[in-house]
N, C-alpha and C. Protein backbone atom coordinates (compact mmCIF):
# COMPACT_ATOMS: atom_id res chain seq x y z
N UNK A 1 1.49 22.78 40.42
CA UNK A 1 2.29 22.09 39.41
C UNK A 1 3.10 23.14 38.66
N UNK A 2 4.63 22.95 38.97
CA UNK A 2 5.59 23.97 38.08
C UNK A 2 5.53 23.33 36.39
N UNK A 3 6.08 24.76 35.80
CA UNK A 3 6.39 24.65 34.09
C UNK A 3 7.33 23.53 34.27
N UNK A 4 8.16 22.53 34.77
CA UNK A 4 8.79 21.78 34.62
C UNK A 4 8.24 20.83 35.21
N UNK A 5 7.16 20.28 35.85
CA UNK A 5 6.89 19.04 35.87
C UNK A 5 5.87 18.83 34.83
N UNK A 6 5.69 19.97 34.52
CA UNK A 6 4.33 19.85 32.94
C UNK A 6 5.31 19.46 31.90
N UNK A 7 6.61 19.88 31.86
CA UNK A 7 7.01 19.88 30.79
C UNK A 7 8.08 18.21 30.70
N UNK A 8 8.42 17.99 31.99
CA UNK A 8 9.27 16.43 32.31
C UNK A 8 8.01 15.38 32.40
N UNK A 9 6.32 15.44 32.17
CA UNK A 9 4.97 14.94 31.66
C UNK A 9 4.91 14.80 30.40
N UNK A 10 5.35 15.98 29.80
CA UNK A 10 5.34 16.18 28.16
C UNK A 10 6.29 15.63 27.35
N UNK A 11 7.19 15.56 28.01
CA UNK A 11 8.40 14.89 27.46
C UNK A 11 8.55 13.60 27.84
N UNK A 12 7.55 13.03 28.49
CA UNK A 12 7.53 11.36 28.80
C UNK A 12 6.26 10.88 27.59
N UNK A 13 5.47 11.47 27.57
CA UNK A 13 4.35 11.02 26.49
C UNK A 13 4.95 11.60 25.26
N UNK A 14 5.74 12.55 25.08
CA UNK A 14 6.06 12.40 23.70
C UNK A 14 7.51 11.25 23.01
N UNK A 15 8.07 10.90 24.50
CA UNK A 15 8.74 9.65 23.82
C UNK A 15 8.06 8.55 23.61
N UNK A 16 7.04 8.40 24.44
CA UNK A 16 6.17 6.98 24.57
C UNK A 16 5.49 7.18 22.89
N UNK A 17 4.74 8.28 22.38
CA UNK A 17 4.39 8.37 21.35
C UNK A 17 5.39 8.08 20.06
N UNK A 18 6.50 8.70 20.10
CA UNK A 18 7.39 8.16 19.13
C UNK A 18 8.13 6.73 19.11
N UNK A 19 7.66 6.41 20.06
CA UNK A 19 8.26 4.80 19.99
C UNK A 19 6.65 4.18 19.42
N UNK A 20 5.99 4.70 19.39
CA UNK A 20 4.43 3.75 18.99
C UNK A 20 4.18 4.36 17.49
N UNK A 21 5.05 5.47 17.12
CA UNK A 21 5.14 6.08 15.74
C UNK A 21 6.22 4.87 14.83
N UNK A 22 7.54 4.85 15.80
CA UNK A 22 8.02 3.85 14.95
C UNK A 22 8.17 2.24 15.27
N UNK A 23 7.10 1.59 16.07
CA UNK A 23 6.45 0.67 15.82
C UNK A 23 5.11 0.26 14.75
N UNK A 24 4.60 1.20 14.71
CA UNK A 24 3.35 0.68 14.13
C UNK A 24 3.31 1.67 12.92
N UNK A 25 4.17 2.95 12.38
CA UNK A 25 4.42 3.25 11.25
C UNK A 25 5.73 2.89 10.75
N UNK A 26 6.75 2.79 11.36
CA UNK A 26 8.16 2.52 9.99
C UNK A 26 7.95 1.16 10.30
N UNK A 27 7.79 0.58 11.28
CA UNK A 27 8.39 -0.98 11.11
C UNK A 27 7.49 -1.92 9.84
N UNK A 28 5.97 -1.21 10.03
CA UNK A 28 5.54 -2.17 8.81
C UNK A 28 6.39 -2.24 7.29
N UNK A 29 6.41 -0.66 7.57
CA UNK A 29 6.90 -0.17 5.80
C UNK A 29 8.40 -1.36 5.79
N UNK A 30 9.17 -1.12 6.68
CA UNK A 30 10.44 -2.17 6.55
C UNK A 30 10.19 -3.37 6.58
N UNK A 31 9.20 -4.00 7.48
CA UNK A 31 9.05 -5.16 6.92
C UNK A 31 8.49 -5.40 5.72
N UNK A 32 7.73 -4.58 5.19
CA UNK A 32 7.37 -5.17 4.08
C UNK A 32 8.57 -5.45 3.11
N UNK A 33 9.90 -4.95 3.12
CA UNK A 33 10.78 -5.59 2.62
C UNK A 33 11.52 -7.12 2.29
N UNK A 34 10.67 -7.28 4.11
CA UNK A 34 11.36 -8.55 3.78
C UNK A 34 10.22 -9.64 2.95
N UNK A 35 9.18 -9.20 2.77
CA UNK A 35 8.74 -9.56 1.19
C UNK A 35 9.57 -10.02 0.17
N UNK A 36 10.01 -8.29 -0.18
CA UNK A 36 10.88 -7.86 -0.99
C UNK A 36 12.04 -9.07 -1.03
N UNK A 37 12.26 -9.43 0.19
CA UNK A 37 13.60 -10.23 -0.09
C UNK A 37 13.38 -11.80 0.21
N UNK A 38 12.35 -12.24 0.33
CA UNK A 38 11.47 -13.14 -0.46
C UNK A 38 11.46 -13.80 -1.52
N UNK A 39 10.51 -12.26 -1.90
CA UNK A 39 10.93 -12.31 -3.74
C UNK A 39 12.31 -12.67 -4.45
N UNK A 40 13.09 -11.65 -4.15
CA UNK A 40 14.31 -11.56 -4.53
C UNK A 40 15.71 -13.53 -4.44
N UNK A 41 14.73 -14.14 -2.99
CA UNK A 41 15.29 -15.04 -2.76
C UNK A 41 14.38 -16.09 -3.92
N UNK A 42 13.52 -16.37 -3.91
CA UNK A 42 12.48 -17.14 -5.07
C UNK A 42 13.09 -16.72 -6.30
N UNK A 43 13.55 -15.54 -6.65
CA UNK A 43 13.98 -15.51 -8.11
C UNK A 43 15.54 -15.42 -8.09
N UNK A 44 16.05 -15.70 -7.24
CA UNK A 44 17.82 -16.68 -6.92
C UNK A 44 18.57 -15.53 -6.76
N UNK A 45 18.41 -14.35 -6.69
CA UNK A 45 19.01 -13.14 -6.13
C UNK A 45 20.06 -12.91 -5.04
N UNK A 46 19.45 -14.48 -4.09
CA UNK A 46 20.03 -14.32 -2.84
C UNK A 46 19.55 -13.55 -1.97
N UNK A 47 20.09 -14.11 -0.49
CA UNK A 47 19.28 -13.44 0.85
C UNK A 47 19.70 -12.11 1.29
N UNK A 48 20.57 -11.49 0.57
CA UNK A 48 20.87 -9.88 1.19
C UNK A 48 20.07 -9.08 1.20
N UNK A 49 18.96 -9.01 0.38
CA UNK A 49 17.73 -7.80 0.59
C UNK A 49 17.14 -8.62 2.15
N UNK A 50 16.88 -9.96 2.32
CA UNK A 50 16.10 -10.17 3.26
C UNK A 50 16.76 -9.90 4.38
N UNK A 51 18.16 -10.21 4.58
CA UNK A 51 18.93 -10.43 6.22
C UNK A 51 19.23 -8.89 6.09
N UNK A 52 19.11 -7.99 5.28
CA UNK A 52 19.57 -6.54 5.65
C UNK A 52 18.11 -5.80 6.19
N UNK A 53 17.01 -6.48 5.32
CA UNK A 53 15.39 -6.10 6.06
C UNK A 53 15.19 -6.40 7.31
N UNK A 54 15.36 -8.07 7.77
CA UNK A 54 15.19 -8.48 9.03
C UNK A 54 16.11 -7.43 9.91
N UNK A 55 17.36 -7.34 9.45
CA UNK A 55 18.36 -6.65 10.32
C UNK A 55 17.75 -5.34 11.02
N UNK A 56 17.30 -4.58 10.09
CA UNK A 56 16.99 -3.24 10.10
C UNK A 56 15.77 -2.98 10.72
N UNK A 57 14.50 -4.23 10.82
CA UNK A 57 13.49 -4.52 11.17
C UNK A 57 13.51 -4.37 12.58
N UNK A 58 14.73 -5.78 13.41
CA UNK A 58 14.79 -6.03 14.36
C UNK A 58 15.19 -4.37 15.00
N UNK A 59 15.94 -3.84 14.34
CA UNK A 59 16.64 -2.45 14.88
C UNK A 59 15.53 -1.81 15.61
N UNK A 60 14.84 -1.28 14.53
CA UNK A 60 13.42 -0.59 14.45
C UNK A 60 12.62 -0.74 15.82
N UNK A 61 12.53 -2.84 15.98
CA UNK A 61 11.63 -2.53 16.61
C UNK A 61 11.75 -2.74 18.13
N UNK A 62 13.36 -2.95 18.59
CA UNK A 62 13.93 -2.62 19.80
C UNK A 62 14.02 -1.30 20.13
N UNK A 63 14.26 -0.46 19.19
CA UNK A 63 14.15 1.27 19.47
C UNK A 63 12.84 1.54 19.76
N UNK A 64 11.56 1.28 19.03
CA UNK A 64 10.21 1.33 19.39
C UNK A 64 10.03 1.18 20.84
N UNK A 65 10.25 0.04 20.99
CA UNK A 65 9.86 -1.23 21.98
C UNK A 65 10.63 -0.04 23.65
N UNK A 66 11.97 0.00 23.31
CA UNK A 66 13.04 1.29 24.03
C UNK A 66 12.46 2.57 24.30
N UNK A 67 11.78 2.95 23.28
CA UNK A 67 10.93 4.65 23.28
C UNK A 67 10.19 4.49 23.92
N UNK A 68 9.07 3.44 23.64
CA UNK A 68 7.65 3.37 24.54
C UNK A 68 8.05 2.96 25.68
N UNK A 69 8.63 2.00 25.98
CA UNK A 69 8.81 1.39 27.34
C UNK A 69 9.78 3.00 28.52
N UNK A 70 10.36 3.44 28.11
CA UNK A 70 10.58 5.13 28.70
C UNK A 70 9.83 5.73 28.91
N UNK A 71 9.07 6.37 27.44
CA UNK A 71 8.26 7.06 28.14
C UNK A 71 6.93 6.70 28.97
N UNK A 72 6.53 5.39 28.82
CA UNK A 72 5.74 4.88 30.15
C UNK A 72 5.85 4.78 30.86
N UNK A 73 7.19 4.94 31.30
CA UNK A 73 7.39 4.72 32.96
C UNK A 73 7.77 5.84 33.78
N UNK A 74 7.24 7.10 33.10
CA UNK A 74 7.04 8.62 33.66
C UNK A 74 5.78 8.46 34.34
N UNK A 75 5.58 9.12 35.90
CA UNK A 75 4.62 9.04 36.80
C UNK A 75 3.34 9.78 35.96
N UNK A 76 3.60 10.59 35.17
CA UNK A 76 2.58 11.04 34.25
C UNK A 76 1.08 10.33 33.51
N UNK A 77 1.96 9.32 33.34
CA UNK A 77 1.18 8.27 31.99
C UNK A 77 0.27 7.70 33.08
N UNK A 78 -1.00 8.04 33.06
CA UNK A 78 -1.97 7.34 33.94
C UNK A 78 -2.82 5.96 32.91
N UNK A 79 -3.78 4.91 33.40
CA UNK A 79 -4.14 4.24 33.00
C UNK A 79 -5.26 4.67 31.79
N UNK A 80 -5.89 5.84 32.05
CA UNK A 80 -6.32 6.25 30.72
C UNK A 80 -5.45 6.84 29.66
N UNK A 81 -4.42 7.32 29.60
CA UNK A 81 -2.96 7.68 28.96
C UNK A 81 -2.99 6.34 28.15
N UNK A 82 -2.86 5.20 28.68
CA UNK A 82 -2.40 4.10 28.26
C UNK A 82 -3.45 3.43 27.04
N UNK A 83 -4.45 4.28 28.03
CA UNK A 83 -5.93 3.43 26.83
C UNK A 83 -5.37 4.24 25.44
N UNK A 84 -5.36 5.52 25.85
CA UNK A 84 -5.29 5.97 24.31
C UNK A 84 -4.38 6.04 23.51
N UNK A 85 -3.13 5.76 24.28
CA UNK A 85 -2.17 5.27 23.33
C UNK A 85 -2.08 4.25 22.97
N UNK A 86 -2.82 2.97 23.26
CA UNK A 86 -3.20 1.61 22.34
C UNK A 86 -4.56 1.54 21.59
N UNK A 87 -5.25 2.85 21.74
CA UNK A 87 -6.29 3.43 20.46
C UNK A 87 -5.10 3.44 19.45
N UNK A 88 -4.59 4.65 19.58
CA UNK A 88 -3.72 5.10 18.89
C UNK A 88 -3.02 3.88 17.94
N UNK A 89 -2.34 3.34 18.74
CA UNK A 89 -1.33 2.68 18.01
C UNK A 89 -2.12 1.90 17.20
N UNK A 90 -3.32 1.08 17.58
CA UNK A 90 -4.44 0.03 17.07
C UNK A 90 -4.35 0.96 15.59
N UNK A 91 -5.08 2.01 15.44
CA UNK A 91 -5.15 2.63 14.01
C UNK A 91 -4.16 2.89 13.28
N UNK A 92 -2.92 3.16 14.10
CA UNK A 92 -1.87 3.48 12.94
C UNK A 92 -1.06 2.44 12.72
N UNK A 93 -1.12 1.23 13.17
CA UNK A 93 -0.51 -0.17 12.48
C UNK A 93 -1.83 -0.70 11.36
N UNK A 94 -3.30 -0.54 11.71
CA UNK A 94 -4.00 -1.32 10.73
C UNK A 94 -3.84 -0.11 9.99
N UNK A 95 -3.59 1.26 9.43
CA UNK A 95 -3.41 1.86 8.61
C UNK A 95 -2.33 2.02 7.55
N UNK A 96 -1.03 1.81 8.68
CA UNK A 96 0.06 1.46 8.05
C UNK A 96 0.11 0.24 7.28
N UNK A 97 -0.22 -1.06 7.81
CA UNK A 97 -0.06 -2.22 7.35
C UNK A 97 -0.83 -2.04 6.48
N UNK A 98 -1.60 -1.43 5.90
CA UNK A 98 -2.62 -1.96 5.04
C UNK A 98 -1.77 -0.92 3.51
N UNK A 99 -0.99 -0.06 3.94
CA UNK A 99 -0.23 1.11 2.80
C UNK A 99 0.92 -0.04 2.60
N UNK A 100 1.59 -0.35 3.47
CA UNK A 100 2.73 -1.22 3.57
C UNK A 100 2.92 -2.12 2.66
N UNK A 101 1.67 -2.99 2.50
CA UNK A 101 1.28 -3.97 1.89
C UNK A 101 0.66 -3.67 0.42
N UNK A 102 -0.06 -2.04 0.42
CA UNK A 102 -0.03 -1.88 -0.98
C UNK A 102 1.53 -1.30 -1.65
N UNK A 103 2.31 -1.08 -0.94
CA UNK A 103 3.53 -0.66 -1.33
C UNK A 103 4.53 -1.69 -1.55
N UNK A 104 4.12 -2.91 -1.23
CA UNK A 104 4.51 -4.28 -1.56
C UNK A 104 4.32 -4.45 -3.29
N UNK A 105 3.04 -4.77 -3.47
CA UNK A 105 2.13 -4.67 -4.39
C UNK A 105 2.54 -3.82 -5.10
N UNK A 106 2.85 -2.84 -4.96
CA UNK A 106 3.38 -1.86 -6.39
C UNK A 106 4.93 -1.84 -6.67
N UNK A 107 5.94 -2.76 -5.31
CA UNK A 107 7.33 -3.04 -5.70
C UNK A 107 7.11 -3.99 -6.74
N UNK A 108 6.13 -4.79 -6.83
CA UNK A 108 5.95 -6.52 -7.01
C UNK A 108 6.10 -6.46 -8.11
N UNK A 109 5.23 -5.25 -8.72
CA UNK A 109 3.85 -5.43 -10.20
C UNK A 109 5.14 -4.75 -10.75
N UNK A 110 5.85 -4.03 -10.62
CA UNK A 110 6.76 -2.89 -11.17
C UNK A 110 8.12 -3.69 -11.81
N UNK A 111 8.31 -4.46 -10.94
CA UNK A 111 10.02 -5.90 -11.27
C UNK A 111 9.47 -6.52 -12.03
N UNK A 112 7.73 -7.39 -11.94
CA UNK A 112 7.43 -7.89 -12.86
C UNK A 112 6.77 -7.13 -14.31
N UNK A 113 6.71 -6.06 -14.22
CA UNK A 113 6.41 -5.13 -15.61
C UNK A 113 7.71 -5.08 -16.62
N UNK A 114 8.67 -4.66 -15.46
CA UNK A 114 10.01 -4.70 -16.13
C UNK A 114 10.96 -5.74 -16.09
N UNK A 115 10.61 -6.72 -15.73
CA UNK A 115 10.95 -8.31 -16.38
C UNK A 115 10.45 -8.52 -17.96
N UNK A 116 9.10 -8.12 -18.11
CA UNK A 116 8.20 -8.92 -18.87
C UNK A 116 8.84 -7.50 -20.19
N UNK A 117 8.60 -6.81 -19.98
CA UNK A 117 9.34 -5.40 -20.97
C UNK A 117 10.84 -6.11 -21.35
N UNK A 118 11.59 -6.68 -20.87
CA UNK A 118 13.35 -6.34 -21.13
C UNK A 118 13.00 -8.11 -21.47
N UNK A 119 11.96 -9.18 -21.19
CA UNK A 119 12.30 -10.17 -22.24
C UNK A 119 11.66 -10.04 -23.53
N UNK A 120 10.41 -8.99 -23.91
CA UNK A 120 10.02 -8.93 -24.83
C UNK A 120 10.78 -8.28 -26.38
């Protein structure tokens, strides 16, 4: 095995990895926007925080979806490859989602602190 089929191996699992980086770490954090624009629609703001979240969401998670699906289909990625990159991903979406969602929670509490401040 030459330095270049180790390295055209390495460079197939490290795209497959960054597409499972920004699936299961940025896409939560962006969706949790569309919370955000939720909110923003419930308190008559209008839908531009939400259709610019969804927008940016959908982006996200066709590029993901684009990364991983590449680098899996390098002769490299064997069926245990695969196990551990859906270990992988399993922990860093229930890790993410669970920050995501407290980062919801502290947009939330923060609009409503400074609602309740600027009518007092």
């Amino acid at each position: 095995m030459s330095s270049e089929d180790v390295l055209a191996g390495f460079s197939g699992l490290l795209v497959a990895y960054c597409g499972i980086l920004v699936g299961t770490v940025f896409l939560p954090f962006v969706a949790s926007f569309l919370l955000d624009g939720i909110v923003q629609i419930l308190r008559g703001n209008g839908p531009k925080m939400l259709l610019g979240a969804f927008s940016i969401s959908a982006v996200l998670a066709g590029i993901g979806y684009v990364l991983w699906h590449i680098g899996t289909e390098n002769p490299s990625v064997t069926l245990v490859t695969l196990g551990s990159m859906s270990t992988v991903a399993q922990y860093l979406l229930t890790f993410s989602t669970a920050l995501a969602l407290l980062a919801f929670l502290s947009r939330t509490a923060k609009l409503l602190w400074k609602t309740r401040r600027a009518a007092a």
